[in-house]
Protein backbone atom coordinates (compact mmCIF):
# COMPACT_ATOMS: atom_id res chain seq x y z
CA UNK A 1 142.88 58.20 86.60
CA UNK A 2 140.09 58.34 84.34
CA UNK A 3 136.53 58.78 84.56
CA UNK A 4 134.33 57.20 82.11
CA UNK A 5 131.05 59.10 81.62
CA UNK A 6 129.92 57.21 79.12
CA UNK A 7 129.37 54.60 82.01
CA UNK A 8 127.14 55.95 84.60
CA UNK A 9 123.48 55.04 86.76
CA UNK A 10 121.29 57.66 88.58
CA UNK A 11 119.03 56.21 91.21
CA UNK A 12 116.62 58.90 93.10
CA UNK A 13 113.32 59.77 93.90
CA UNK A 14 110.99 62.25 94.11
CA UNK A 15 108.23 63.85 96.06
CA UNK A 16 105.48 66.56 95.65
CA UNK A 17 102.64 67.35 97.32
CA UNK A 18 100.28 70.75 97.28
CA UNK A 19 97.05 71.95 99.64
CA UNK A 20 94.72 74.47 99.32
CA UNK A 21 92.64 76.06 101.70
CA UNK A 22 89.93 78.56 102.23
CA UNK A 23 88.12 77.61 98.39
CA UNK A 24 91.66 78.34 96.88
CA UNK A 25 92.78 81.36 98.54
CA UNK A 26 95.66 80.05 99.88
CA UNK A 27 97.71 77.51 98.54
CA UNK A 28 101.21 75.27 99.58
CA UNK A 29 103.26 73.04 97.42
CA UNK A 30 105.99 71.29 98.94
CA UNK A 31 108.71 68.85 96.89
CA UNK A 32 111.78 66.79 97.51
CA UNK A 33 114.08 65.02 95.30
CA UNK A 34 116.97 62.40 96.04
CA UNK A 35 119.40 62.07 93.32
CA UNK A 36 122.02 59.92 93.22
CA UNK A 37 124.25 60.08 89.95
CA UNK A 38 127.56 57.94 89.88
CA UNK A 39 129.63 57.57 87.53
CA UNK A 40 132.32 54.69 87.04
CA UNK A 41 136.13 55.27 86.91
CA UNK A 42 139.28 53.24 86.30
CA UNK A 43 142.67 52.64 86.03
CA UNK A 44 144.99 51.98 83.04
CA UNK A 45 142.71 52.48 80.29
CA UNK A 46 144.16 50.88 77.32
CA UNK A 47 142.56 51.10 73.79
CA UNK A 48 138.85 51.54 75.27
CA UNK A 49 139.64 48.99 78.12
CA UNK A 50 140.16 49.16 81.65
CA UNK A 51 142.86 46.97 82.85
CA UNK A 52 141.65 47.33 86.63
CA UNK A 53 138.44 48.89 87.97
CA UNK A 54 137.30 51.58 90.93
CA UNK A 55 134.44 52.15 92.52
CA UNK A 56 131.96 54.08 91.43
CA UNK A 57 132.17 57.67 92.37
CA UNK A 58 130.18 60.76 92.17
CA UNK A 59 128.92 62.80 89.24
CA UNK A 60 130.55 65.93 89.34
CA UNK A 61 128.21 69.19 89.39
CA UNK A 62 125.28 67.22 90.71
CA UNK A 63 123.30 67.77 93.79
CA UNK A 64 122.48 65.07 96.15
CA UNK A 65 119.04 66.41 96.90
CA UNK A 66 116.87 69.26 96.29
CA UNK A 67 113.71 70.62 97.96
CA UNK A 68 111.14 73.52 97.41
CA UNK A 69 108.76 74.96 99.45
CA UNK A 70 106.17 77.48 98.65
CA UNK A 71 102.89 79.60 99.21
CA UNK A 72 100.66 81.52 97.28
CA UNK A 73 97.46 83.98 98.10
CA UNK A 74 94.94 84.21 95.93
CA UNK A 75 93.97 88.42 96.33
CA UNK A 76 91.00 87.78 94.36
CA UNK A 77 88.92 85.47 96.21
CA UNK A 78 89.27 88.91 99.05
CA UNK A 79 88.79 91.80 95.82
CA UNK A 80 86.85 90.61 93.19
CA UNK A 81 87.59 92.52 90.10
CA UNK A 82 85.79 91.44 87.03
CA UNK A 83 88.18 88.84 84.68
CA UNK A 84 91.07 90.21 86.50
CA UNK A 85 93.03 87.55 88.87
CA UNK A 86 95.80 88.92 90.80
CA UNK A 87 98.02 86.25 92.78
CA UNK A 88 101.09 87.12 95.57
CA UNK A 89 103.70 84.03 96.03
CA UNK A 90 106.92 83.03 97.28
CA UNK A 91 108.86 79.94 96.40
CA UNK A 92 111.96 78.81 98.04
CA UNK A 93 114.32 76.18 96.87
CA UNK A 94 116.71 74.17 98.85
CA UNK A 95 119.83 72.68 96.92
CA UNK A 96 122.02 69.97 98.90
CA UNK A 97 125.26 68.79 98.75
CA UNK A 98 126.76 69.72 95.41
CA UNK A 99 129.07 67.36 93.88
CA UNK A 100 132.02 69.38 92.03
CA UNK A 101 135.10 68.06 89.92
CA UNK A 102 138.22 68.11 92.49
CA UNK A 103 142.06 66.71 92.22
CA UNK A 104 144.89 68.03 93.99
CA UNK A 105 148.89 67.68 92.82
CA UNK A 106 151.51 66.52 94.76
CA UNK A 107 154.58 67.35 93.58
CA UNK A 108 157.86 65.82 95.00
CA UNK A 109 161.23 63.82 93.37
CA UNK A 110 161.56 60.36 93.66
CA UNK A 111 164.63 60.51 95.98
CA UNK A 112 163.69 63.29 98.01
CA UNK A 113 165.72 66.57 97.95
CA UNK A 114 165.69 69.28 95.51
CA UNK A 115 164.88 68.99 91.72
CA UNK A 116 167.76 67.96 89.05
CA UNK A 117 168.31 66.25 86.36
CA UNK A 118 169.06 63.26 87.43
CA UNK A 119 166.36 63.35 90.13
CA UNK A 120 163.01 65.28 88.22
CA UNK A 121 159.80 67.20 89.74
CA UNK A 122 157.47 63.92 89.85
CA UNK A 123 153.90 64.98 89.46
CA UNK A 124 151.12 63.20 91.05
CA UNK A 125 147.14 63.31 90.69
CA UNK A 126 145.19 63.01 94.15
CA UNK A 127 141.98 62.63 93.56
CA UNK A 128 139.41 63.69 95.80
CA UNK A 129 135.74 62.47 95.08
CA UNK A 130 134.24 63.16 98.07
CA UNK A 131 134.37 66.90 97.46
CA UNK A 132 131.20 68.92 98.33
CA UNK A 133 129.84 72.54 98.57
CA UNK A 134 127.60 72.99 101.08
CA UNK A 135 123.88 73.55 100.55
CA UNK A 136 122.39 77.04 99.87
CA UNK A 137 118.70 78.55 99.82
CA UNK A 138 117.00 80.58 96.76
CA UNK A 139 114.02 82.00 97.75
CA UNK A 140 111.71 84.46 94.46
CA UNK A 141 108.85 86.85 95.09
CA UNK A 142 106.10 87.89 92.48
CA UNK A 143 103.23 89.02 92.12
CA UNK A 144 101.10 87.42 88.86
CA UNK A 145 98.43 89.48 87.52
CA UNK A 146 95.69 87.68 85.22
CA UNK A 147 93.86 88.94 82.69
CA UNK A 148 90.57 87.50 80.94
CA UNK A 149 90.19 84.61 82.50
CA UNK A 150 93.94 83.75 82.34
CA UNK A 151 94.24 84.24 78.27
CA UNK A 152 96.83 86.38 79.36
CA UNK A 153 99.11 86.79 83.00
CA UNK A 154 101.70 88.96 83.61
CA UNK A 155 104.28 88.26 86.86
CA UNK A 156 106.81 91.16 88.33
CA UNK A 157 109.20 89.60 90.88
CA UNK A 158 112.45 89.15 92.40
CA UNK A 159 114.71 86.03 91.73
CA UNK A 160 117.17 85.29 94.77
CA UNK A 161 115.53 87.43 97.21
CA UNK A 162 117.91 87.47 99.61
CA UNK A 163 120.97 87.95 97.52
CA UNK A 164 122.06 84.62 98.69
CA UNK A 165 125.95 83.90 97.59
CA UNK A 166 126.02 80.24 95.60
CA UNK A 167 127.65 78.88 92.46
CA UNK A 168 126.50 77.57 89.39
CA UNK A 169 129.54 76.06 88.18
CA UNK A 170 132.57 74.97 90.40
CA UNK A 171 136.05 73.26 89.35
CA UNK A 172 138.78 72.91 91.05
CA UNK A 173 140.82 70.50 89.31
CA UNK A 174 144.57 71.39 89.73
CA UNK A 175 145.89 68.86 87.55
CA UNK A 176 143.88 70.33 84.55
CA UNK A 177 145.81 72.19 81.85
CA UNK A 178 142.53 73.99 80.64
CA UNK A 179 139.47 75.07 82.73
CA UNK A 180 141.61 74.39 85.98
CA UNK A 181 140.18 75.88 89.09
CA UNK A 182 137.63 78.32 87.95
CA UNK A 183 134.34 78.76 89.07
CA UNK A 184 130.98 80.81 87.47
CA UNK A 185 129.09 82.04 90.32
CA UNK A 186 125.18 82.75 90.92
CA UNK A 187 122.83 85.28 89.89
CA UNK A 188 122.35 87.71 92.97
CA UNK A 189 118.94 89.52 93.41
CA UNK A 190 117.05 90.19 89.90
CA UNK A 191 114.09 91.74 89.45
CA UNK A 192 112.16 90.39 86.45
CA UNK A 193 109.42 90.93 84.35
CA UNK A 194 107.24 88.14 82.53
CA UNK A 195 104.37 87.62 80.15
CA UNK A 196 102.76 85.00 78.75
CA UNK A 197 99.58 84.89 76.33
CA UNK A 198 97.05 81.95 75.16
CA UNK A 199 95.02 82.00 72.20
């Protein structure tokens, strides 16, 4: 059963919206996106050509939706200190359903029994599209610091808070002969350091 990628539609939509209250000193930003990436497989695919066609099925390593929610407080609009802005924020990301790459074997003989020569190990591919990991939660703390006027910030913080266990990459195609059933997973809690500069 092939998949042709080459063939595919995404169809989604997506949301953002952001307040601030208290002449800036506190500020929310909330988005959502709705993704939906197919791609379209078939059968018996002969010199570029398929002979019969499937339904369109997932893209593998997609999510079906994502959402973020966040704050921020503005310290200086409480401590004024001259050309010096100093910000305090937390941003949390929601990731749905991911979509991951997922076939099973069955392996049997054609007339039942144990394996000879006469009646061979018959391999077959069981696809499973509908295969999903469930959704997971990255929340990062920091603390940006701004200097003239923002010509230059600088932001300490802490990616994946909560050490949340996810995965970045997820296969588990049996039927694979490279790259079969192997997974990367997520970066746990890292603290960071960041700078940028204008001019």
């Amino acid at each position: 059963e092939l998949g042709t990628y080459d063939k595919s539609r995404r169809m989604g939509v997506e949301l953002a919206f952001e307040q601030y209250l208290f002449d800036g000193a506190l500020g929310f930003n909330e988005s959502f996106t709705y993704l939906k990436a197919e791609k379209f497989d078939c059968k018996d695919k002969i010199a570029g050509i398929c002979q019969s066609e499937k339904e369109w099925s997932a893209v593998p390593y997609t999510y079906d939706w994502k959402a973020t929610l966040g704050a921020a407080v503005n310290v200086s609009t409480f401590v004024e200190i001259t050309d010096v802005a100093v910000s305090i924020w937390l941003q949390n990301s929601i990731y749905g359903n991911q979509n991951i790459y997922a076939t099973q074997m069955r392996v049997n003989t054609p007339n039942g029994g144990q394996a000879t020569e006469q009646n061979p190990l018959k391999f077959d591919v069981v696809q499973l599209d509908d295969t999903k990991l469930k959704p997971y939660i990255i929340s990062d703390f920091g603390v940006s610091v701004g200097l003239n006027k923002g010509m230059g910030v600088v932001t300490v913080g802490i990616k994946n808070l909560f050490d949340t266990f996810y995965y970045d990459y997820y296969n588990n195609d049996r039927s694979a002969v490279v790259n079969e059933n192997r997974f990367v997973i997520g970066r746990g809690r890292t603290v960071f350091v960041e700078g940028t500069f204008r001019y």
